[in-house]
N, C-alpha and C. Protein backbone atom coordinates (compact mmCIF):
# COMPACT_ATOMS: atom_id res chain seq x y z
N UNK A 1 0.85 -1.18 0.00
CA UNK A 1 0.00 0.00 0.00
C UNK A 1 0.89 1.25 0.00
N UNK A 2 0.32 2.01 -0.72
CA UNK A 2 1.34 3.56 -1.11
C UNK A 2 0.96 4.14 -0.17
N UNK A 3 2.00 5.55 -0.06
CA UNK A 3 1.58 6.33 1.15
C UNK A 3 2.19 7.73 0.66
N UNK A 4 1.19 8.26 0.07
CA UNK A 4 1.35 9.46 -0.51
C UNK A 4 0.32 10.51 -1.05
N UNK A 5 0.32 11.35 -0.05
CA UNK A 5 -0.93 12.24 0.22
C UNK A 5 -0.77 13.42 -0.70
N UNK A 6 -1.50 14.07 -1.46
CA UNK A 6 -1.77 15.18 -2.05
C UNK A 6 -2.20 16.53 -1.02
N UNK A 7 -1.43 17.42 -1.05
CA UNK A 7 -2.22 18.47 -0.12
C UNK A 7 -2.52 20.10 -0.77
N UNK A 8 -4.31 19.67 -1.17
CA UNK A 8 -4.31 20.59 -2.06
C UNK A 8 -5.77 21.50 -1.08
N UNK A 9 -5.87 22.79 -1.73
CA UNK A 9 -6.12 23.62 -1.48
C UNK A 9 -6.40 25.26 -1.99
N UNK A 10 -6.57 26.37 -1.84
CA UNK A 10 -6.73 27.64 -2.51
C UNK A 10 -5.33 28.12 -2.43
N UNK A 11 -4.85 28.67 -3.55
CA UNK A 11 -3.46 29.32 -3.75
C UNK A 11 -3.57 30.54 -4.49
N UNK A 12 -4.77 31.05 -5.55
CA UNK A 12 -5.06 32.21 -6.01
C UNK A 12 -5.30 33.45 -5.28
N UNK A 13 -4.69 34.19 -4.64
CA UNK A 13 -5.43 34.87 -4.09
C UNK A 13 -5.23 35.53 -2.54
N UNK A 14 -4.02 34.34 -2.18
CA UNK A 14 -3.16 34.01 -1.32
C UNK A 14 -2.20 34.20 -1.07
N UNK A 15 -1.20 34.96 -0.15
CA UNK A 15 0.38 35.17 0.20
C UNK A 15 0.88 33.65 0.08
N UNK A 16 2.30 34.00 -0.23
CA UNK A 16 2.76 33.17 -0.06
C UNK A 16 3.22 31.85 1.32
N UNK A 17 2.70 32.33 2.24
CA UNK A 17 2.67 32.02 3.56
C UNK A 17 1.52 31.47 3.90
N UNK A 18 0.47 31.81 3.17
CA UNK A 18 -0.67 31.35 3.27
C UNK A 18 -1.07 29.78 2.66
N UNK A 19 -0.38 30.08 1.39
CA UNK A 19 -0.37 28.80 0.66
C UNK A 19 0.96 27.62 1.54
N UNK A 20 1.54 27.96 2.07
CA UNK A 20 3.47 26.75 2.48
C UNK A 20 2.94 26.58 3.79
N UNK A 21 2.37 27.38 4.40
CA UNK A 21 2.67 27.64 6.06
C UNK A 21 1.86 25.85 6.78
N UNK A 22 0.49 25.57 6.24
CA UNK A 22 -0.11 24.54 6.80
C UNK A 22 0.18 23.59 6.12
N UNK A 23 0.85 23.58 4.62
CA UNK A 23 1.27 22.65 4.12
C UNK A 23 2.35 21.46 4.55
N UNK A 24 3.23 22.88 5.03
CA UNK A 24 4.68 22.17 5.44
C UNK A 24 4.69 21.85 7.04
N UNK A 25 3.64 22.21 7.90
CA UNK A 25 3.09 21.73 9.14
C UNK A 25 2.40 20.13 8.22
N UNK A 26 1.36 20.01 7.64
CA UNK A 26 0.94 18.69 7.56
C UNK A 26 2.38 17.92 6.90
N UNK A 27 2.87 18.69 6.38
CA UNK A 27 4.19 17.35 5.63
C UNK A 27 4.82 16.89 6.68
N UNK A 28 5.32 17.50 7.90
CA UNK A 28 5.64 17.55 8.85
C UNK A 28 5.31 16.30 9.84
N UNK A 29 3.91 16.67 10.15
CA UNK A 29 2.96 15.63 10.71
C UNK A 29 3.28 14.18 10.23
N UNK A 30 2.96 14.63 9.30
CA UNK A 30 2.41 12.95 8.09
C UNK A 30 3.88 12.33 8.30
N UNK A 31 5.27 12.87 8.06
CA UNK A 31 6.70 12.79 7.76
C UNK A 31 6.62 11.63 9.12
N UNK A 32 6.39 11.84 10.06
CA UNK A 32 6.25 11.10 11.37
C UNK A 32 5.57 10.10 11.58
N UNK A 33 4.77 9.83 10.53
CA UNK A 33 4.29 8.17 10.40
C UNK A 33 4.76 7.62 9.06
N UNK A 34 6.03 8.03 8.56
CA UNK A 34 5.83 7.48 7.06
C UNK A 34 5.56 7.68 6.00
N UNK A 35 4.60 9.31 6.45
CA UNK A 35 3.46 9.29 5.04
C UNK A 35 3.79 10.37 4.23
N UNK A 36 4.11 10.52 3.02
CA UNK A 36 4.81 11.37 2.38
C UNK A 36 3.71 12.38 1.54
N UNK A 37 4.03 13.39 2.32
CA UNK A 37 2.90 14.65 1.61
C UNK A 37 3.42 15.71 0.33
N UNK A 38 3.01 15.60 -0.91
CA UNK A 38 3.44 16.52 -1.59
C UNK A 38 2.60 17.77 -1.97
N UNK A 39 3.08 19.15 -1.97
CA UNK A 39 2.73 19.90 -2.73
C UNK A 39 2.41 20.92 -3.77
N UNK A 40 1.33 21.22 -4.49
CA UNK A 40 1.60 22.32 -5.41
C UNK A 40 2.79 23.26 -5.36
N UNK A 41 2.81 23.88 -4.16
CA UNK A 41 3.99 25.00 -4.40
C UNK A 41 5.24 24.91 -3.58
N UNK A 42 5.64 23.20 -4.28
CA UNK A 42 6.85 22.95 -3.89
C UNK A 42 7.95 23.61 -5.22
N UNK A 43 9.04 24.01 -5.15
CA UNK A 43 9.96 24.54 -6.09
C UNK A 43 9.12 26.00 -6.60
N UNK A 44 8.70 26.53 -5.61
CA UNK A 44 7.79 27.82 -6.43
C UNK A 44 8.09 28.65 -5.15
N UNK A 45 9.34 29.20 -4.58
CA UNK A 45 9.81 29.72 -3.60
C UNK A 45 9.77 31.03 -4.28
N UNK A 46 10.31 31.67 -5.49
CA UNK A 46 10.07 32.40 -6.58
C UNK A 46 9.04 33.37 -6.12
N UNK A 47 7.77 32.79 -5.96
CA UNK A 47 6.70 33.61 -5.87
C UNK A 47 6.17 34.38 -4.30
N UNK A 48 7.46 33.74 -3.16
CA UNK A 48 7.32 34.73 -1.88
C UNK A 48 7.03 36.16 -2.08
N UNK A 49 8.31 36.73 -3.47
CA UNK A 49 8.12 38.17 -3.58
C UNK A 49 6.57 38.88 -3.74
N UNK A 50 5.98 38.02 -3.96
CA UNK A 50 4.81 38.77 -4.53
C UNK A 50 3.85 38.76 -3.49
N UNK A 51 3.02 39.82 -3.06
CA UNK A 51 2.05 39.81 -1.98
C UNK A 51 0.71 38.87 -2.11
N UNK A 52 0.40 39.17 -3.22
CA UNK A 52 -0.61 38.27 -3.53
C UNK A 52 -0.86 36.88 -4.89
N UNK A 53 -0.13 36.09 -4.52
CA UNK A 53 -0.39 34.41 -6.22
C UNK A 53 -1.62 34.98 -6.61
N UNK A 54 -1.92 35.65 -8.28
CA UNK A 54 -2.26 35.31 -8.95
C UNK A 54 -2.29 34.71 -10.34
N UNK A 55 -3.34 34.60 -10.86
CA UNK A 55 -3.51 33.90 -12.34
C UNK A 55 -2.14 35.16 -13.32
N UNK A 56 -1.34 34.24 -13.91
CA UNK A 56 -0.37 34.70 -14.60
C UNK A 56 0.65 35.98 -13.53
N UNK A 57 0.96 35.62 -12.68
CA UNK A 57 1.91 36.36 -12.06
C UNK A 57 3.42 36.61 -12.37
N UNK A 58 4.01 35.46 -12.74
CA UNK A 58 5.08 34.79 -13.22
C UNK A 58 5.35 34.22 -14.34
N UNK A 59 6.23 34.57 -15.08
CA UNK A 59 6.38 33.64 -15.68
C UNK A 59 7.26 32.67 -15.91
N UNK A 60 7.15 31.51 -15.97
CA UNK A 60 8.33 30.87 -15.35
C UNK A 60 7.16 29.03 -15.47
N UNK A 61 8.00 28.06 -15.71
CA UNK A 61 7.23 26.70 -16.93
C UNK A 61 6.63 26.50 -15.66
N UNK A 62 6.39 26.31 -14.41
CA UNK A 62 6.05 25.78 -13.41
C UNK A 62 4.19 26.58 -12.42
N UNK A 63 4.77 28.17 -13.94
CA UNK A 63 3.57 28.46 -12.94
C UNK A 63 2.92 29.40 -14.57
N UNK A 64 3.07 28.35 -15.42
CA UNK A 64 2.22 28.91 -16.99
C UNK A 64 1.19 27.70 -16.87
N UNK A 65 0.01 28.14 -17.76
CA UNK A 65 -1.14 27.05 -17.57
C UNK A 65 -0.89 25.95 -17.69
N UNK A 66 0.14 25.56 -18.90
CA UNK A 66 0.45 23.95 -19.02
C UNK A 66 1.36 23.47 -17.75
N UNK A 67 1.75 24.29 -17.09
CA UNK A 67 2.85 24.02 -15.74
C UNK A 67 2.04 23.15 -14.68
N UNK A 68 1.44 24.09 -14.47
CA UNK A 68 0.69 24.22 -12.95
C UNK A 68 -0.61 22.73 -13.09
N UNK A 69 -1.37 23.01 -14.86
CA UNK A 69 -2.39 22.02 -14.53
C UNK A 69 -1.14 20.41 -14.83
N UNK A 70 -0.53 20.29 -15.48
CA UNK A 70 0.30 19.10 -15.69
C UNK A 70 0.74 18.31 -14.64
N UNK A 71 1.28 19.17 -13.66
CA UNK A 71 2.05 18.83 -12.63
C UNK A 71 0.60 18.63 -11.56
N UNK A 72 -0.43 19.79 -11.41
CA UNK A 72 -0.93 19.34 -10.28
C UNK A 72 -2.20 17.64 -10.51
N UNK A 73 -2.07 17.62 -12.09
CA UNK A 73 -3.05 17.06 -12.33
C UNK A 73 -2.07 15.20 -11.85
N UNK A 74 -1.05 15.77 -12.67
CA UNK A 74 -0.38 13.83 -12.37
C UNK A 74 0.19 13.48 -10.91
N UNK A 75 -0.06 14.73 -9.96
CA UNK A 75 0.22 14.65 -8.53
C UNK A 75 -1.13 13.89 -7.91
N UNK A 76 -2.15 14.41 -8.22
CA UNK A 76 -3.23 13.88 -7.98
C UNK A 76 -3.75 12.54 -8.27
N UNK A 77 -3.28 12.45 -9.49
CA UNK A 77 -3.31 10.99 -9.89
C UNK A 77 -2.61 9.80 -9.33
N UNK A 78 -1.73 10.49 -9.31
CA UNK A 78 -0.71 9.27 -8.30
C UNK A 78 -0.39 9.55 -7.11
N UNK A 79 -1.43 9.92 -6.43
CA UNK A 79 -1.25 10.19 -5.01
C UNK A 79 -2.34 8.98 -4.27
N UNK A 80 -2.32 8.31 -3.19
CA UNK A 80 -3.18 7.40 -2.85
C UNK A 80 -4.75 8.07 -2.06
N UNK A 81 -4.07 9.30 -1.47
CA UNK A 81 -5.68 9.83 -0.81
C UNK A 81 -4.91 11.61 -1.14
N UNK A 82 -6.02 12.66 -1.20
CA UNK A 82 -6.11 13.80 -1.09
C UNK A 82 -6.53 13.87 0.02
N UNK A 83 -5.87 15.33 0.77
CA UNK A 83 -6.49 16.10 1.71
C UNK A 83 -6.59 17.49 1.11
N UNK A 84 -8.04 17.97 1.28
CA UNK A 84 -8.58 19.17 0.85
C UNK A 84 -8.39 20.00 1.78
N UNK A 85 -7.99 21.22 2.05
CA UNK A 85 -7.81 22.40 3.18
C UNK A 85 -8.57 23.54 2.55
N UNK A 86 -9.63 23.51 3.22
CA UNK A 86 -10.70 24.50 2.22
C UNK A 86 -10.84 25.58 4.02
N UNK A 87 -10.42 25.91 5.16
CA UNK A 87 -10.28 26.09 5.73
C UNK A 87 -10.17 28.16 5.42
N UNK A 88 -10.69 28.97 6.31
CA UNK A 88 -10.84 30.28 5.96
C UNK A 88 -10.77 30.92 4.34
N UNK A 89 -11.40 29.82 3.22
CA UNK A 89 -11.35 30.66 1.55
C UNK A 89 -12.30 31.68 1.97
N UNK A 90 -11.60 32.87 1.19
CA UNK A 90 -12.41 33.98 1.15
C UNK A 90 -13.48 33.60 -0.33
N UNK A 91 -12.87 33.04 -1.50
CA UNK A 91 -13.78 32.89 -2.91
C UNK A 91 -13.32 31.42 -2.96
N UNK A 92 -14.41 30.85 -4.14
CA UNK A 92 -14.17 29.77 -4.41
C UNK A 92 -12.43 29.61 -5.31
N UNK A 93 -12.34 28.03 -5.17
CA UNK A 93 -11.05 27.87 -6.09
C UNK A 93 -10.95 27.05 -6.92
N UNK A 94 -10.83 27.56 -7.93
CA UNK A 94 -11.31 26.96 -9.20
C UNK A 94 -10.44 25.57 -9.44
N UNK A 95 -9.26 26.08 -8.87
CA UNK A 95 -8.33 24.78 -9.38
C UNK A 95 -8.54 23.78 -8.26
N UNK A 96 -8.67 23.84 -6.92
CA UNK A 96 -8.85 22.95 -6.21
C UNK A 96 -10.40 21.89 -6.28
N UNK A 97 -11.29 22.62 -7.13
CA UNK A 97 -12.25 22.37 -7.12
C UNK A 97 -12.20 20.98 -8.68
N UNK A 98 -11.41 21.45 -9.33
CA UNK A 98 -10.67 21.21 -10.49
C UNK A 98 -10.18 19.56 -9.92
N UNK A 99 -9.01 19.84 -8.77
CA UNK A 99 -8.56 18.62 -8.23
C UNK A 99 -9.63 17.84 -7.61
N UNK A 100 -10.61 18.36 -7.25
CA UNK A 100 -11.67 17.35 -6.47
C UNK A 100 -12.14 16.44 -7.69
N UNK A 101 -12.37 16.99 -8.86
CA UNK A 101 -12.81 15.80 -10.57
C UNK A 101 -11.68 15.20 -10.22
N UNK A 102 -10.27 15.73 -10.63
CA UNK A 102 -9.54 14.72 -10.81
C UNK A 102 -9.13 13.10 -9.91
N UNK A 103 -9.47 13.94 -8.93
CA UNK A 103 -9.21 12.39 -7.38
C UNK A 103 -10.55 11.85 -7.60
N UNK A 104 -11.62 12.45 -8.23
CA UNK A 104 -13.01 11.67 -7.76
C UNK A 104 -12.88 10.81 -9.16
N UNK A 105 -12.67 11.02 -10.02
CA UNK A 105 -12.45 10.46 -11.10
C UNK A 105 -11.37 9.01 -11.17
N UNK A 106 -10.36 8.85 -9.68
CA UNK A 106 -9.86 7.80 -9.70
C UNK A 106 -10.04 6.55 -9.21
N UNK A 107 -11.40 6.35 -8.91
CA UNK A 107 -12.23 5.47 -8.34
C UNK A 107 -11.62 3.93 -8.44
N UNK A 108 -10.84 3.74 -9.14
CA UNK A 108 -10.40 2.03 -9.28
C UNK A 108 -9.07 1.58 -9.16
N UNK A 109 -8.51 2.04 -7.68
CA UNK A 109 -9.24 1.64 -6.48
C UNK A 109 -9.72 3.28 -5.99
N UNK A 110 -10.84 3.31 -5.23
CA UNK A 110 -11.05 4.56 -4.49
C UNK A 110 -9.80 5.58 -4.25
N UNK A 111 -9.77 6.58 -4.28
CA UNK A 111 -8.92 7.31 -3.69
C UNK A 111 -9.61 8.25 -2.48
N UNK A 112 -9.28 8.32 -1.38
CA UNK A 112 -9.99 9.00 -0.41
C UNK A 112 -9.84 10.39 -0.24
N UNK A 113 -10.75 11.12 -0.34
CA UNK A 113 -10.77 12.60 -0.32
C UNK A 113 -11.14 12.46 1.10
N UNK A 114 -10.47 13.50 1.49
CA UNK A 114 -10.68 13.81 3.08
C UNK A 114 -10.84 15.58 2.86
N UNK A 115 -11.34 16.15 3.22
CA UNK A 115 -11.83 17.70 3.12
C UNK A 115 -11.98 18.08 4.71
N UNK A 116 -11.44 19.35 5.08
CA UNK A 116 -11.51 20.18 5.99
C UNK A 116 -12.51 21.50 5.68
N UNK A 117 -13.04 21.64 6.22
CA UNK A 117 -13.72 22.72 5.94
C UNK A 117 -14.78 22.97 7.30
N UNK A 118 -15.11 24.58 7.50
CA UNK A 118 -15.92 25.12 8.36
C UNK A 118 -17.19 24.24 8.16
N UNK A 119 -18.01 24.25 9.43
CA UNK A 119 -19.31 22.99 9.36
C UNK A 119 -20.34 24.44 8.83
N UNK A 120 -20.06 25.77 8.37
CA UNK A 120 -20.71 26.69 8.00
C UNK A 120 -19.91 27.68 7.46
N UNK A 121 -20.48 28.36 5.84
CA UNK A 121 -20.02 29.84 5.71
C UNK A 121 -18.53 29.74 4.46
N UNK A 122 -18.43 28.54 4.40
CA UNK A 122 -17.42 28.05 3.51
C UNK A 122 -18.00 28.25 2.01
N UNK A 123 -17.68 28.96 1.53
CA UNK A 123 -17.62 28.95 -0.44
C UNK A 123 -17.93 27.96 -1.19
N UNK A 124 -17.36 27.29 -0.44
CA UNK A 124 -16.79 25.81 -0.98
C UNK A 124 -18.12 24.95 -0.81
N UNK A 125 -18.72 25.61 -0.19
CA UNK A 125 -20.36 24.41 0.82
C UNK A 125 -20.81 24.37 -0.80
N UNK A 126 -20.80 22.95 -1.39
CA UNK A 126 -21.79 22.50 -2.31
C UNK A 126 -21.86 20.82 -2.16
N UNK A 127 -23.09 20.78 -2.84
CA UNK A 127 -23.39 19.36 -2.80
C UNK A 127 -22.40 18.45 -3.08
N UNK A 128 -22.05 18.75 -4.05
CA UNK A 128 -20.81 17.63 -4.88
C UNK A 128 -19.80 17.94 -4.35
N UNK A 129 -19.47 18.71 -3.57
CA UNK A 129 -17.88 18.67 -2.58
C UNK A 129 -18.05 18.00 -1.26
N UNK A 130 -19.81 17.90 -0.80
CA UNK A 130 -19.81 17.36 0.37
C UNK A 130 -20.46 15.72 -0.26
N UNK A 131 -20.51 15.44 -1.44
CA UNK A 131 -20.99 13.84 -1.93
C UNK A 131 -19.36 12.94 -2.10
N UNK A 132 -18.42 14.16 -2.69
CA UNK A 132 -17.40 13.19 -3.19
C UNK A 132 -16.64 13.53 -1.66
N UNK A 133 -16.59 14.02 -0.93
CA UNK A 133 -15.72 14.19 0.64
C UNK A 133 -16.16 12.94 1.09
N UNK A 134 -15.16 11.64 1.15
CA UNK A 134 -15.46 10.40 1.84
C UNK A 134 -15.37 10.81 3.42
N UNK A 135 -14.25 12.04 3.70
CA UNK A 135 -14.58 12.61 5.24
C UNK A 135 -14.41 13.53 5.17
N UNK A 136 -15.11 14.85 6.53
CA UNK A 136 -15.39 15.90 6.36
C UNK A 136 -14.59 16.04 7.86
N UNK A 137 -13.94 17.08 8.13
CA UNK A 137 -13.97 17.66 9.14
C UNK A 137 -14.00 18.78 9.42
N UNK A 138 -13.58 19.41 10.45
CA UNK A 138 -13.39 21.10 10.70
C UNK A 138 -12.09 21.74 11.21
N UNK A 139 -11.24 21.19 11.55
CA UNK A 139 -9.83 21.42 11.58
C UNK A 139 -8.84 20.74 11.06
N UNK A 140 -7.59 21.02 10.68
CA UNK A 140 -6.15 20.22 10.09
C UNK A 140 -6.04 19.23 10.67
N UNK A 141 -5.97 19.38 12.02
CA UNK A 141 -5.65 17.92 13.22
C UNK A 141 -6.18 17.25 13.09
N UNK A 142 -8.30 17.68 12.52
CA UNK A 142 -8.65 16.33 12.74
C UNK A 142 -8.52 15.57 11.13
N UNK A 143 -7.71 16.03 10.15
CA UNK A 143 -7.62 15.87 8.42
C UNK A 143 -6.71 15.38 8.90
N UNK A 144 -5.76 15.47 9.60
CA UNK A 144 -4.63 14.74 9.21
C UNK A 144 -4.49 13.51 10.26
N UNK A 145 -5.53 13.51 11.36
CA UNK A 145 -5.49 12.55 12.11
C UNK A 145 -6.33 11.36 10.92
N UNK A 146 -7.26 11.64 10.43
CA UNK A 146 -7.89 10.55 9.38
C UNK A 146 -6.79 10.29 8.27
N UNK A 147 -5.98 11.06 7.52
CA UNK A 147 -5.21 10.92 6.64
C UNK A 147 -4.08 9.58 7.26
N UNK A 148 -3.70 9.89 8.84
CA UNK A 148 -3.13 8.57 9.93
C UNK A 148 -3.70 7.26 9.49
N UNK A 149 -5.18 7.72 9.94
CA UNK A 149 -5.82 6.51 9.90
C UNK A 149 -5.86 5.46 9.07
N UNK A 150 -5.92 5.99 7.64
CA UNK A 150 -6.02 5.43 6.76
C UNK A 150 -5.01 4.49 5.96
N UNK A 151 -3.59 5.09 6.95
CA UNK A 151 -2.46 4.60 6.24
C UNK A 151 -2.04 3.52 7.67
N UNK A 152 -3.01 3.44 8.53
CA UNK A 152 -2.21 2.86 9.55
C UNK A 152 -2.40 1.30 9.27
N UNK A 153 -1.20 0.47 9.86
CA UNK A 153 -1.77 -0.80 9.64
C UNK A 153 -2.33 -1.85 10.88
């Protein structure tokens, strides 16, 4: 059994601190049972300077449209479960929402979406994010305590 978590989330819109800061806390976490977390804005240190990641900020192969969807799309694919961090979005996110098709789409074998999100007031509150969320919670601890779970033997 693989052990390799996707940790995706809103990055448009976002400091750069905003997007690394809980990421590299869950890689952290996970790193301590084994479980190897990758993410979008790994090798994209580049874009600290800028106050706010948006659409075409940079240019540079990693963060042009064929960059960003290539890489985040075959991360997803070959990752064994996603964790969603939908946690304080101010707007929806198109690309994370984007990654929720792609993991729900890998059904054979399941891939487990695990989603964090407020139990109210979240952007993100739609049917089909709370049908394909195999678990829901309301904080990181308790996403990454299930993300444990799942890999434990």
């Amino acid at each position: 059994m693989g052990k390799l978590v996707y940790l995706a989330g809103p990055i448009d819109g976002c400091n750069y601190e905003e997007c690394t800061e809980w990421r590299e806390y869950a890689k952290e976490q996970l790193d301590k049972e084994g479980i190897m977390a990758i993410s979008p804005m790994r090798a994209k240190e580049f874009l600290r300077q800028y106050e706010k990641i948006a659409d075409r900020i940079h240019e540079h192969p990693l963060t042009s449209d064929s960059g960003i969807t290539t890489r985040d799309m075959w991360d997803v694919m070959r990752c064994d479960a996603v964790l969603f961090n939908l946690l304080g979005a101010k707007k929806v996110s198109v690309g994370t929402m984007i990654e929720y098709g792609w993991a729900s789409s890998c059904n054979q074998p399941i891939k487990p979406i695990v989603t964090v999100m407020e139990k109210q007031g979240n952007p993100h509150e739609h049917p089909m994010i709370r049908r394909l969320s195999a678990y829901r919670v309301e904080t990181l601890e308790s996403g990454l305590e299930i993300i444990k779970a799942l890999f434990a033997y």
